[in-house]
Protein backbone atom coordinates (compact mmCIF):
# COMPACT_ATOMS: atom_id res chain seq x y z
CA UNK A 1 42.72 112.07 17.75
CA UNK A 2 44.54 113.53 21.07
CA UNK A 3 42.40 115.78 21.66
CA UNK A 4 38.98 113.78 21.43
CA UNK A 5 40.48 111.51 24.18
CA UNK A 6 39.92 114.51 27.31
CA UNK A 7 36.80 115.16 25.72
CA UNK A 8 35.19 111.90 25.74
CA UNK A 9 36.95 111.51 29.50
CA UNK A 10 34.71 114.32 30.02
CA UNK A 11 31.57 113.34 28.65
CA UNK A 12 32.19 109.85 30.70
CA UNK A 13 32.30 111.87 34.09
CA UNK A 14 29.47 113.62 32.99
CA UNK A 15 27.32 110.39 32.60
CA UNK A 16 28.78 108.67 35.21
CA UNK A 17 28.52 111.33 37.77
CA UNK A 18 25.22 111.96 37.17
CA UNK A 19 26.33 115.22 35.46
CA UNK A 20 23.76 118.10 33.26
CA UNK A 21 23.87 116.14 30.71
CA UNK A 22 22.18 113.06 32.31
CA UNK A 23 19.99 114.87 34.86
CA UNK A 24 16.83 115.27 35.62
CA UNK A 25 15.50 118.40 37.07
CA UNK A 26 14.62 117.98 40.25
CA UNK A 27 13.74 120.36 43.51
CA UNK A 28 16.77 118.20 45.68
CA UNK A 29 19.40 118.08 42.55
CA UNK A 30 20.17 121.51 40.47
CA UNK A 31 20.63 121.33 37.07
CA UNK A 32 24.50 122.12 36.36
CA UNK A 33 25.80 123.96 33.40
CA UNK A 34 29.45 123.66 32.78
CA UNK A 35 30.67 126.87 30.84
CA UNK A 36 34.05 126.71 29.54
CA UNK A 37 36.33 129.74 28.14
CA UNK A 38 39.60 129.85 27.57
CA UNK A 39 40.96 133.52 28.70
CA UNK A 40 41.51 134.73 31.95
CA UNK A 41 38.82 135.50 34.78
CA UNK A 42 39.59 139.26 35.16
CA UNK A 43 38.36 140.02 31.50
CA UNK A 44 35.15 141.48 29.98
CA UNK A 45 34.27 137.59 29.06
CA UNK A 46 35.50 136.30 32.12
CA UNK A 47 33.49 138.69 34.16
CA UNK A 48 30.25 138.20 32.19
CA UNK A 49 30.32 134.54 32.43
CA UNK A 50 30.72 135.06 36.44
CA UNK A 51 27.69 137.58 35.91
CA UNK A 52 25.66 135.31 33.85
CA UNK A 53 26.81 132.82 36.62
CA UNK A 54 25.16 134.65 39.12
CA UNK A 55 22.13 135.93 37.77
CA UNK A 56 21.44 132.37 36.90
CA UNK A 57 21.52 131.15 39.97
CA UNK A 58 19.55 134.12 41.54
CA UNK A 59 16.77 134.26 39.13
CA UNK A 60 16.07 130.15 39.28
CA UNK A 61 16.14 130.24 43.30
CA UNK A 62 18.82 127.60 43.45
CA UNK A 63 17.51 125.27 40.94
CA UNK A 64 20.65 125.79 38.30
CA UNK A 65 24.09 125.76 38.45
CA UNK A 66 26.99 127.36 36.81
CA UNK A 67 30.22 125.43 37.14
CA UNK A 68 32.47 128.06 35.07
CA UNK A 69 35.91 126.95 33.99
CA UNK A 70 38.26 129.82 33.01
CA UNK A 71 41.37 130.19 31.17
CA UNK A 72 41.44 126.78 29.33
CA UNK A 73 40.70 124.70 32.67
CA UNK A 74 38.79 122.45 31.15
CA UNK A 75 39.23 122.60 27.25
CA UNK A 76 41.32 124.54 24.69
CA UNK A 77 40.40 125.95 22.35
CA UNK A 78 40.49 123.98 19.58
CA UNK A 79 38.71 121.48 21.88
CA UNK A 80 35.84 123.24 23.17
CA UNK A 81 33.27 123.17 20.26
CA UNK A 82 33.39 119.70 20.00
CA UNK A 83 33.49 119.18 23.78
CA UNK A 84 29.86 121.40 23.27
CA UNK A 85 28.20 118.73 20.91
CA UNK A 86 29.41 115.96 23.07
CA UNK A 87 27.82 117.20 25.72
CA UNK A 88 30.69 116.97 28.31
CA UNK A 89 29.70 120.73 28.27
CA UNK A 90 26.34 122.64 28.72
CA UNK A 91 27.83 126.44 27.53
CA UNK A 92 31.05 127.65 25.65
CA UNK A 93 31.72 131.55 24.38
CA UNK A 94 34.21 130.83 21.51
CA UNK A 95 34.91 134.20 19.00
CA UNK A 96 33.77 134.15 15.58
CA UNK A 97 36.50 131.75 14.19
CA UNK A 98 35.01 128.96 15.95
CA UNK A 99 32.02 128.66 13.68
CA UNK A 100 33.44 128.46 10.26
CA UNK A 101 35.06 125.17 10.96
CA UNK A 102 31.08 124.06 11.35
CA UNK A 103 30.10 125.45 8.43
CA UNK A 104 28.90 128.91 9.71
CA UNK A 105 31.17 130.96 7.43
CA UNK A 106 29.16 134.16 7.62
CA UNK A 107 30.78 135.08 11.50
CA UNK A 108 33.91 135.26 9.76
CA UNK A 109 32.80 138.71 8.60
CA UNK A 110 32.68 140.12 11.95
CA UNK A 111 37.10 139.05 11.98
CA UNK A 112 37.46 141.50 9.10
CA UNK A 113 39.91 144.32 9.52
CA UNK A 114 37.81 147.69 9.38
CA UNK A 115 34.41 146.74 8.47
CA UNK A 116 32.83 148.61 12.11
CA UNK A 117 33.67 151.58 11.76
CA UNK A 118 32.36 152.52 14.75
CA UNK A 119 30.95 150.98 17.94
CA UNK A 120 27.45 152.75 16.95
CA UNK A 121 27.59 150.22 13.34
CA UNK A 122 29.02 147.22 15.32
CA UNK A 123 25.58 147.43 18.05
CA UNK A 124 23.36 147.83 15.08
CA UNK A 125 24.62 144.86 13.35
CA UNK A 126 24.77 142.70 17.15
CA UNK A 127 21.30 143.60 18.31
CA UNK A 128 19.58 143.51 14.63
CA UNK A 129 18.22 141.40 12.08
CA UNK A 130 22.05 140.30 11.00
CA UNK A 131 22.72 138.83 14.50
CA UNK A 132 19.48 136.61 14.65
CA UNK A 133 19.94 135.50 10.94
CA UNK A 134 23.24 134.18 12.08
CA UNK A 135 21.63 132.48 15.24
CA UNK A 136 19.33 130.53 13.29
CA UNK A 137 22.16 129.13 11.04
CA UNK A 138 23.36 127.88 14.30
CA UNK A 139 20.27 126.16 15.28
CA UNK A 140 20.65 123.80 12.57
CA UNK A 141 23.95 123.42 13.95
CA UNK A 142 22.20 122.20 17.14
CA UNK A 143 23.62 125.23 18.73
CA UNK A 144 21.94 128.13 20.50
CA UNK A 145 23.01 131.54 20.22
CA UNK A 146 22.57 133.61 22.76
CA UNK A 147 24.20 137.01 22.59
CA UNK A 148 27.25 139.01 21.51
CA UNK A 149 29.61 139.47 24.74
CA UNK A 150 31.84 142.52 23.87
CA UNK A 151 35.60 142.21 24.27
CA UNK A 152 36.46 145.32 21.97
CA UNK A 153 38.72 146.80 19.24
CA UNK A 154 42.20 145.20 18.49
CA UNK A 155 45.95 146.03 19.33
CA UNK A 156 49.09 144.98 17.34
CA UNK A 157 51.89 143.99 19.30
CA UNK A 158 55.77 142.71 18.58
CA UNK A 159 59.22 143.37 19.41
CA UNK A 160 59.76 146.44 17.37
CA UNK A 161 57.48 149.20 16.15
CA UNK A 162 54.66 148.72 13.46
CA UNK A 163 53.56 152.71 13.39
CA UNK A 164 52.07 151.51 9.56
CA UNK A 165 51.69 148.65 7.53
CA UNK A 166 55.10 148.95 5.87
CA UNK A 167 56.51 147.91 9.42
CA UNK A 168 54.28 144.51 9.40
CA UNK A 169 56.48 142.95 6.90
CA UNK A 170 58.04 139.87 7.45
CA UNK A 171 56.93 139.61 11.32
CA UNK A 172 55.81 136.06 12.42
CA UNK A 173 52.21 137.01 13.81
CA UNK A 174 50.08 134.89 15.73
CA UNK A 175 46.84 134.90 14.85
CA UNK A 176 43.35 132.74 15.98
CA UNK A 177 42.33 129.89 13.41
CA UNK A 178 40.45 131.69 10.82
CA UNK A 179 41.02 132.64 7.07
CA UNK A 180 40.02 135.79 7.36
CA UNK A 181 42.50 137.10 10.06
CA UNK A 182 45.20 134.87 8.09
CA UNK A 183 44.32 136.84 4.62
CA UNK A 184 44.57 139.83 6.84
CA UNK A 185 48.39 139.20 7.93
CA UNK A 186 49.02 138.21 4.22
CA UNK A 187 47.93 141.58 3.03
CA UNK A 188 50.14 143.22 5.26
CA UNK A 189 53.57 141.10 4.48
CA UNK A 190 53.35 139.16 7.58
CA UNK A 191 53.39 135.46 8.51
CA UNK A 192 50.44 134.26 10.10
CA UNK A 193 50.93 131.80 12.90
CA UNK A 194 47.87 130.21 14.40
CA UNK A 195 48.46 129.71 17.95
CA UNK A 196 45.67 128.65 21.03
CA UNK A 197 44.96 131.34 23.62
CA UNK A 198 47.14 128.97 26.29
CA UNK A 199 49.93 128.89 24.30
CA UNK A 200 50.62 132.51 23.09
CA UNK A 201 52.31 133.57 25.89
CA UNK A 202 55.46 131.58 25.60
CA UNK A 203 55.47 131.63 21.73
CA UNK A 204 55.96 135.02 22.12
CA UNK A 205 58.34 134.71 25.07
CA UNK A 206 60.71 132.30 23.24
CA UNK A 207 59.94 133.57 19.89
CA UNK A 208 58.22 131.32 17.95
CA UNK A 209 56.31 134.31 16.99
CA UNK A 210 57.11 137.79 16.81
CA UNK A 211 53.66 139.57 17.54
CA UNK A 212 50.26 139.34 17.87
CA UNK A 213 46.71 140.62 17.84
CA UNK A 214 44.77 140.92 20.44
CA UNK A 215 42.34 143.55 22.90
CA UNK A 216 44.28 145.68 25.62
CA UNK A 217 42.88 143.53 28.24
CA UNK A 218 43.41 140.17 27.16
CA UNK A 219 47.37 141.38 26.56
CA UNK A 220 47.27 142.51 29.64
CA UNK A 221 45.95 139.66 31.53
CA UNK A 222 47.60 137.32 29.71
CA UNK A 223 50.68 138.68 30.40
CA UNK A 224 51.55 138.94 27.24
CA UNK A 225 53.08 143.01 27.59
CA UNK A 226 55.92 140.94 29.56
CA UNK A 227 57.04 139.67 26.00
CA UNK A 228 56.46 142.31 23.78
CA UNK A 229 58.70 145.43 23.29
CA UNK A 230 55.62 147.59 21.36
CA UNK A 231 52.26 148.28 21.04
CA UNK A 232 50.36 149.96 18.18
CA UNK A 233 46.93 151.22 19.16
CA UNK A 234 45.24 149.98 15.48
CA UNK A 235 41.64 149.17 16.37
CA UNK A 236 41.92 147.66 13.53
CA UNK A 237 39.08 145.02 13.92
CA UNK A 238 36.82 143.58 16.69
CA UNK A 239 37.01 140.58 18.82
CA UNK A 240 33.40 139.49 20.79
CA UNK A 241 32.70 135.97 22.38
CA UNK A 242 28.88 134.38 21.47
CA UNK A 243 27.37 132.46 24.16
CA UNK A 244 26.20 129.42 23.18
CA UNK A 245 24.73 126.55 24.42
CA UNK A 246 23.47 123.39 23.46
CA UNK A 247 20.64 123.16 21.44
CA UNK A 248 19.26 119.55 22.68
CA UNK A 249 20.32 120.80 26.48
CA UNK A 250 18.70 124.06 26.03
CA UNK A 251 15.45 122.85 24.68
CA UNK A 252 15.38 120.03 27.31
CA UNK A 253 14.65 122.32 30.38
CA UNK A 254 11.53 123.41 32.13
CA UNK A 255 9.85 126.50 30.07
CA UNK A 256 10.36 128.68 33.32
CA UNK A 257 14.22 127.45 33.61
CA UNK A 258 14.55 128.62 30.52
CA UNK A 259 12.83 131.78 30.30
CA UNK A 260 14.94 132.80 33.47
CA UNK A 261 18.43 131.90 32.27
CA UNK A 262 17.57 134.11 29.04
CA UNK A 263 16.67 137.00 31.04
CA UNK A 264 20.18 136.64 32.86
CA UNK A 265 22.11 136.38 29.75
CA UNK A 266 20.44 139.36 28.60
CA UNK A 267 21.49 141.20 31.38
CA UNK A 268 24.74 139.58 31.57
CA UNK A 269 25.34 140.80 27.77
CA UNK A 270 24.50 144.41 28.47
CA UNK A 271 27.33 144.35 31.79
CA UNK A 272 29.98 143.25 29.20
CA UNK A 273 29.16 146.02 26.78
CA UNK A 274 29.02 148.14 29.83
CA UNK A 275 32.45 147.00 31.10
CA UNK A 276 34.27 146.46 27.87
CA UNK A 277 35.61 149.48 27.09
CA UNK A 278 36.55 150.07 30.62
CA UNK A 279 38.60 147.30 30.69
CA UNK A 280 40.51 147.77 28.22
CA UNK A 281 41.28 151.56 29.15
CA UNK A 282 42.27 150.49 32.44
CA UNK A 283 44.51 147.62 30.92
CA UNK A 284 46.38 150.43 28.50
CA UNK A 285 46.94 152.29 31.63
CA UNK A 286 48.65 149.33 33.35
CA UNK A 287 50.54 148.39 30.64
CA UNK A 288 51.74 151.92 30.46
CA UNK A 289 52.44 151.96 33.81
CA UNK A 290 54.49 148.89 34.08
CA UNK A 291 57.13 150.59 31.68
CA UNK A 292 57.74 147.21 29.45
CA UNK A 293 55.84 147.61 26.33
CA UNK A 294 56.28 151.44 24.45
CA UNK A 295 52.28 151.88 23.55
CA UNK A 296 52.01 153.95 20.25
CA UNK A 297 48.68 156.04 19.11
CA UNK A 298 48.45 156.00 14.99
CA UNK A 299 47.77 159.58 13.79
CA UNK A 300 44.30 159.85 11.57
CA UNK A 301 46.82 159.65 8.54
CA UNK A 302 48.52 156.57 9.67
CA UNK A 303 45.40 155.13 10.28
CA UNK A 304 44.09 155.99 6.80
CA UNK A 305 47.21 154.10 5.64
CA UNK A 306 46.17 150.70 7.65
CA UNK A 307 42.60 150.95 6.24
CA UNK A 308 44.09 151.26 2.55
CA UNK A 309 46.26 148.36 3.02
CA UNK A 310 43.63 146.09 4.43
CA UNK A 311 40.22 147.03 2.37
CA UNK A 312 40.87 144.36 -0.28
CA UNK A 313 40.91 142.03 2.45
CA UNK A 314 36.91 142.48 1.80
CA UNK A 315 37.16 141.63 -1.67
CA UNK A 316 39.22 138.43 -1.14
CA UNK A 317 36.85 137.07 1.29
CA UNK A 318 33.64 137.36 -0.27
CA UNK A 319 33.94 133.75 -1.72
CA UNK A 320 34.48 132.61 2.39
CA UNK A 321 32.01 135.02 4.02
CA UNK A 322 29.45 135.67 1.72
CA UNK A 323 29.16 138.77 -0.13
CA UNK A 324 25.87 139.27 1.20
CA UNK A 325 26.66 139.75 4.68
CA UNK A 326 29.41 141.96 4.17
CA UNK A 327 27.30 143.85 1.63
CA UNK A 328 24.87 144.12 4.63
CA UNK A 329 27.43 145.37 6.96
CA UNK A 330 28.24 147.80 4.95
CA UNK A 331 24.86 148.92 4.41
CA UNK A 332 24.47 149.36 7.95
CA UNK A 333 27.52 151.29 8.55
CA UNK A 334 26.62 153.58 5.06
CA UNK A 335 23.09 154.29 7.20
CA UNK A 336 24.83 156.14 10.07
CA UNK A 337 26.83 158.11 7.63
CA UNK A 338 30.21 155.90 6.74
CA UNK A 339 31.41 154.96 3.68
C-alpha cells in the first residue's frame, strides 16, 4: 500500500497540472512524455533514453516532450509498472522481470543463464518473429512494446573469488525479482536476495548481501566496485531494457506524432546496440584501473563448468516460461551452428 501512495501523488499532478496524460495536442502546448528508469544516466539505457529524448523532439519540430527521470527519480522499481498503467507516466524501460508479475511469463526466458550463446542468436531472437510475438502479448496488457535496448552480458561480483560454481556456495546474492534468476542462484548453492536497483549499493556496502549480478557498466556506475573485493567475467546471461509505453497514450496521438516517435526509437535502439558493448569495455577498464575490485577472466574450461551447472536451470523453468519459447530459442541458436 506504500508504494501506491507516490504513485497516485503522481498521477494527481499529472491531472492537475495539465500533464500528458490530460492533454490535448496542441501547436502552443507540447505533448510531454515522462520516461522513468531507474539506473544511472551514463549507461547504455540511460544514454538511449537521452537519444530517444532527442530524436523525439527533433523529428516532431517541438511538438513532444521528453521529461526523462533517471536513476529512480521518480519511481523504483517495483513502482514503475504500475506508475505506467496509472498513467502518472507516459514511458518506462523495465528488464524482463518486470513482465511476469503481469502475466507475461515468456520474457522470463530471455533471464536464463546461457541460453544466447552468442550476440549473433540474441539479435536474431530481438529483431525476429519471437520479439513481436512477445509485443503483442503486451498489447493486451495495454502496453506497447517498442524495442530491445541492449545493456549486455552479465558479471558476478562478491567479496571473495567465484573462479567456478563450487565458489557460489553459500554467498547471499542479490538478484532482480524474477524466478528465473532466483532458480539460477539456487542451482549454484547461493542465496538469492531480491534487492531494487537503489538499494544495492549499500546492501552490499554493509553486507546484507554478499554479491551480485549485474553488466560491467551498471557496477561501475553504480558504484558498486567500491563494495566488492572480486569480479568474475561469467557472461553468464543477458540483461536488456524494453521500451514501453502506454498503450491508451500511444494510440491517443496524432498518426504523424506517432509515426515520428517510432522512427526515433528505432534509431535510438540501434545507438544502444551500437554503444553497449563499448560501455561496458570501457567500464572493465575503469574498474581495473581504480585497483578495488580483482577482475577475473574464466578459462573456456571454467566456463564449460558454469554452463554444466546452470543448464537444468532450462528444464526447471519450462513450467514458468513456456517450453515453447525456450524450445524456440534454442532453435534459433541450433540455426547458426550452437547446440
Amino acid at each position: 500500500m506504500k508504494k501506491f501512495f507516490p504513485i497516485l501523488a503522481g498521477v494527481v499532478a499529472v491531472l492537475l497540472g495539465g500533464g500528458a496524460a490530460a492533454q490535448q495536442p496542441s501547436a502552443q502546448q507540447p505533448i510531454v512524455i515522462k520516461f522513468s528508469h531507474v539506473v544511472a544516466k551514463d549507461t547504455p539505457k540511460g544514454k538511449g533514453a537521452e537519444r530517444f529524448k532527442e530524436l523525439a523532439e527533433k523529428a516532431t519540430n517541438g511538438r513532444v516532450r521528453v521529461e526523462v527521470y533517471a536513476n529512480s527519480t521518480l519511481y523504483k522499481d517495483g513502482e514503475e509498472m504500475d506508475a505506467l498503467h496509472l498513467g502518472a507516466v507516459q514511458m518506462l524501460a523495465p528488464t524482463f522481470s518486470k513482465f511476469g508479475p503481469i502475466g507475461i511469463k515468456e520474457f522470463e526466458a530471455f533471464d536464463l543463464p546461457y541460453i544466447f550463446p552468442t550476440k549473433d542468436v540474441l539479435y536474431r531472437v530481438t529483431e525476429g518473429p519471437i520479439a513481436k510475438d512477445l509485443f503483442k502479448k503486451l498489447e493486451t496488457k495495454g502496453i506497447v512494446g517498442l524495442g530491445f535496448w541492449d545493456s549486455g552480458f552479465k558479471v558476478m561480483t562478491a567479496n571473495r573469488p567465484i573462479h567456478g560454481p563450487g565458489d557460489m556456495k553459500g554467498l547471499k546474492m542479490r538478484i532482480q525479482s524474477s524466478k528465473v534468476l532466483d532458480a539460477q542462484m539456487r542451482a549454484l548453492g547461493a542465496n538469492p536476495q531480491v534487492t531494487s536497483m537503489a538499494e544495492v549499493y549499500q546492501a552490499l556496502q554493509t553486507g546484507v548481501v554478499d554479491g551480485q549480478e549485474n553488466t560491467p557498466s551498471n557496477v561501475y556506475t553504480q558504484k558498486m566496485h567500491e563494495v566488492q573485493k572480486h569480479m568474475t567475467v561469467s557472461n553468464h546471461g543477458y540483461i536488456a531494457w524494453v521500451p514501453i509505453a502506454n498503450k491508451k497514450f500511444w494510440d491517443s496521438l496524432p498518426a504523424d506524432i506517432r509515426t515520428a516517435l517510432e522512427g526515433a526509437m528505432r534509431e535510438a535502439t540501434r545507438y544502444t546496440k551500437a554503444i553497449a558493448q563499448q560501455e561496458n569495455d570501457k567500464a572493465l577498464e575503469e574498474i581495473k584501473k581504480s585497483g578495488k575490485t580483482v577482475i577475473y577472466y574464466p578459462t573456456e574450461k571454467e566456463l564449460a563448468t558454469w554452463r554444466k551447472a546452470l543448464l537444468p536451470v532450462q528444464k526447471e523453468m519450462e513450467g514458468r516460461v513456456g517450453k515453447d519459447i525456450i524450445n524456440a530459442i534454442n532453435k534459433e541458436a541450433a540455426t547458426l551452428g550452437y547446440q
